[in-house]
Each structure stands twice: as C-alpha cells, then as structure tokens.
C-alpha atoms as a PDB file:
ATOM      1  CA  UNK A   1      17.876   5.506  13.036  1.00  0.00           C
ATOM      2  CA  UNK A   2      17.289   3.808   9.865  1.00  0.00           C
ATOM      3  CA  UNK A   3      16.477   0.660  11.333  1.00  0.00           C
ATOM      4  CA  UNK A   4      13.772   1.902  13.461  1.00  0.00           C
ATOM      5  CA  UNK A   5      11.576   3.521  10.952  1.00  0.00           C
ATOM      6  CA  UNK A   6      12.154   0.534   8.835  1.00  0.00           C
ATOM      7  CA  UNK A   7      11.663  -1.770  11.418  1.00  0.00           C
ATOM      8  CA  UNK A   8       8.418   0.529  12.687  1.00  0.00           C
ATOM      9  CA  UNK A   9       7.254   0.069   8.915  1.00  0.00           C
ATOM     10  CA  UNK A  10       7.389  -3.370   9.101  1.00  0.00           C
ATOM     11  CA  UNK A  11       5.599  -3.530  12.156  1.00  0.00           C
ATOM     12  CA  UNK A  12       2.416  -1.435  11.114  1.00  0.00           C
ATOM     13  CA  UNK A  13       2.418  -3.172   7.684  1.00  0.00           C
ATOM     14  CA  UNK A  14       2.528  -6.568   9.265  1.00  0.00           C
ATOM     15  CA  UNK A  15      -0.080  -5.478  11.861  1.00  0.00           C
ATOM     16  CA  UNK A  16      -2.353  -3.914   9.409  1.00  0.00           C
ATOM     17  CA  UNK A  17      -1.988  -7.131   6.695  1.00  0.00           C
ATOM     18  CA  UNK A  18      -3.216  -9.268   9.565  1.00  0.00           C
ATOM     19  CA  UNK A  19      -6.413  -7.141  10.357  1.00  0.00           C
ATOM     20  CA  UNK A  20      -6.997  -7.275   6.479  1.00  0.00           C
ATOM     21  CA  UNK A  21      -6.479 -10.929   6.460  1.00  0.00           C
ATOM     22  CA  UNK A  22      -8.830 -11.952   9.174  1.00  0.00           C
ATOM     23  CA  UNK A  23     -11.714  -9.180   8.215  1.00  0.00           C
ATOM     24  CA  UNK A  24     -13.901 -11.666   5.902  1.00  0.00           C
ATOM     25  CA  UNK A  25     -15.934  -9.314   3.916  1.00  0.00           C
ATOM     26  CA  UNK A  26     -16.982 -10.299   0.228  1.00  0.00           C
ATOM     27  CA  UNK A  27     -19.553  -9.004  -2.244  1.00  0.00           C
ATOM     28  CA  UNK A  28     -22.105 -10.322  -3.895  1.00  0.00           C
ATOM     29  CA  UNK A  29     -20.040  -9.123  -7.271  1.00  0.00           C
ATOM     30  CA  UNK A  30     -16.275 -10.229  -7.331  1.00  0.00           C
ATOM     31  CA  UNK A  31     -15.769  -7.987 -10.258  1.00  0.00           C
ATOM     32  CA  UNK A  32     -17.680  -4.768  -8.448  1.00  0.00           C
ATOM     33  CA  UNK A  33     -15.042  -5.393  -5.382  1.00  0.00           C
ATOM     34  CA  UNK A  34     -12.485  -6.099  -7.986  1.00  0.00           C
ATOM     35  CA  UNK A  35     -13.205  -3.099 -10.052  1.00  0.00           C
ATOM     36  CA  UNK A  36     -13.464  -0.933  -6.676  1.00  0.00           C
ATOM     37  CA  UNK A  37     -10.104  -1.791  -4.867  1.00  0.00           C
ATOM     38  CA  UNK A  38      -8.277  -1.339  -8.188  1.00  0.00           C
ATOM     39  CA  UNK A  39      -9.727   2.511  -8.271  1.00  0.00           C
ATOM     40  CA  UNK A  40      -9.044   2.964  -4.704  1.00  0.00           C
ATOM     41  CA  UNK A  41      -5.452   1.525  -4.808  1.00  0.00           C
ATOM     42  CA  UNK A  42      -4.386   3.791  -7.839  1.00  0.00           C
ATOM     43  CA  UNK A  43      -5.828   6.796  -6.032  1.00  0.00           C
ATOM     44  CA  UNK A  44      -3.921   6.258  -2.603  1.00  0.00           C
ATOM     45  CA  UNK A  45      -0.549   5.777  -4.231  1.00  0.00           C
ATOM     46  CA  UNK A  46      -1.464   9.483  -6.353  1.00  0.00           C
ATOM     47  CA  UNK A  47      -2.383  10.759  -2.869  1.00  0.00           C
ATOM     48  CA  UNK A  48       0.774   9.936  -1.669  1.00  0.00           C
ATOM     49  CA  UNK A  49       2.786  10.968  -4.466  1.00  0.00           C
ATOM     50  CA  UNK A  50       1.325  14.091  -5.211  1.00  0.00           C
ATOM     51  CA  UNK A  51       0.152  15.225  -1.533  1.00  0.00           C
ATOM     52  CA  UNK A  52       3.831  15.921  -0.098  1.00  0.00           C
ATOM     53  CA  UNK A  53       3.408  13.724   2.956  1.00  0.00           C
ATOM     54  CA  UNK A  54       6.352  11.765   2.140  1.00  0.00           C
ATOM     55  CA  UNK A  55       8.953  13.672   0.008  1.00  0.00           C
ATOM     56  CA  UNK A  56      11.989  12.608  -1.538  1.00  0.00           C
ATOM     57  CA  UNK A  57       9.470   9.328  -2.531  1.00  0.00           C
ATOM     58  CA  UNK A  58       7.880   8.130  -5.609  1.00  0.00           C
ATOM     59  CA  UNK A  59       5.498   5.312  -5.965  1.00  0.00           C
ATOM     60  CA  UNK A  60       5.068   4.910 -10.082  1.00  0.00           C
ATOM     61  CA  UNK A  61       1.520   4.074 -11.248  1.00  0.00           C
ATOM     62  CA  UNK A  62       2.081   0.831 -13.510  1.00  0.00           C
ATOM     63  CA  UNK A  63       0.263  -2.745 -12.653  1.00  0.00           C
ATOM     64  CA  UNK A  64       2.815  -3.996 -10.195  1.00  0.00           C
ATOM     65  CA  UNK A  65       2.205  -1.079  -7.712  1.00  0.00           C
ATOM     66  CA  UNK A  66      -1.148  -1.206  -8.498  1.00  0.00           C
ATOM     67  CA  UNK A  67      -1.574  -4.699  -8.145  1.00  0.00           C
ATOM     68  CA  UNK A  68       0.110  -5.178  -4.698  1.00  0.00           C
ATOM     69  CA  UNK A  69      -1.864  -2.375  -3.401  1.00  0.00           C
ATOM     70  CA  UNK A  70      -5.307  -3.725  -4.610  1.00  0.00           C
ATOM     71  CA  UNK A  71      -3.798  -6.929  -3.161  1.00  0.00           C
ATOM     72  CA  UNK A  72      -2.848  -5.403   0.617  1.00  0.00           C
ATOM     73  CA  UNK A  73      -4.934  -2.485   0.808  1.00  0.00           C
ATOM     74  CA  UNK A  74      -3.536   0.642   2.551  1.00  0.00           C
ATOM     75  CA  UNK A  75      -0.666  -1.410   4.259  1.00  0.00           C
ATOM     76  CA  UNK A  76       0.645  -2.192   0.567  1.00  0.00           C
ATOM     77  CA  UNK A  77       1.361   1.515   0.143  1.00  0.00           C
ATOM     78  CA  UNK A  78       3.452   1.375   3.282  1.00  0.00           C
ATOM     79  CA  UNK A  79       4.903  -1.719   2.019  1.00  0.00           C
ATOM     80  CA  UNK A  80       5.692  -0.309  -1.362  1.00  0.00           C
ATOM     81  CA  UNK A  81       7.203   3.125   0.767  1.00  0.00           C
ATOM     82  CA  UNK A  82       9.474   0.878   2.827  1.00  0.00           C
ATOM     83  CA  UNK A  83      10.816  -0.777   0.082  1.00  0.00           C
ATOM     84  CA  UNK A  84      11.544   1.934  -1.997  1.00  0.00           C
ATOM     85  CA  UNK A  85      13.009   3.564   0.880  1.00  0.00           C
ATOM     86  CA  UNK A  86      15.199   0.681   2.336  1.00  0.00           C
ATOM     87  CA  UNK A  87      16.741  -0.059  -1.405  1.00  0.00           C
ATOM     88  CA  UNK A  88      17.147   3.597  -2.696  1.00  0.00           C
ATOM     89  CA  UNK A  89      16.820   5.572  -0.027  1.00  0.00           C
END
C-alpha cells in the first residue's frame, strides 16, 4: 500500500514539474518574481502544516524547504511530503 501512494506521489510530482518546466512565463522584474514565489512557497508549506490536510506530517520553514519549493512550485510541497513520508514515515 505504501508503494502506491508513494509511487502515485511520484507520478503527480513528476507530471506537475513537467507542466512547470515547459510553461515559459518570465517578468519583466526577476527580483519581483523572485520576491513573489519565495512568499508564496513559505505560505503553502504553513498551509499544509497548519491546515490538517495531511497529519502526522511536518514540513519545517528554514531555506532548504523554502528554497525547493520556490524552485518547483506546488509539486515541491508534494515532493518535500513524499520524502518526509517515505524516510520517516
């Protein structure tokens, strides 16, 4: 059962990572989108720490997280989710 979800995971991440990398969207401001996806990626990972939709899990708020998120988008928080719950799960 525990291969499934995981594998499921990896399967949405992978999917979603793809759409982000072929989507070519950039600002006239690097540091405006810069600035922007760094507030956006701290607030999904408190939304899903502090909303209950995935219990038992914890996604700390330091620059790594934060950074892979910004990074990925919305299929880093699924990324950072699987991997916390493949190696502590």
């Amino acid at each position: 059962m525990k291969s499934i979800v995981l594998g499921s995971i990896l399967v949405a991440s992978l999917l979603a990572l793809v759409i982000v990398l072929f989507r070519k969207r950039i600002g006239l401001s690097i540091f405006t989108s810069i600035g922007i996806h760094l507030v956006l990626a701290a607030a999904g990972i408190y939304i899903v720490n502090y909303s209950g939709w995935v219990t038992g899990l914890y996604i700390p708020l330091n620059p790594v997280t934060v950074g892979t998120v910004t990074v990925l988008g919305l299929p880093g928080v699924g990324l950072l989710l699987g991997l916390k719950f493949s190696l502590f799960g």
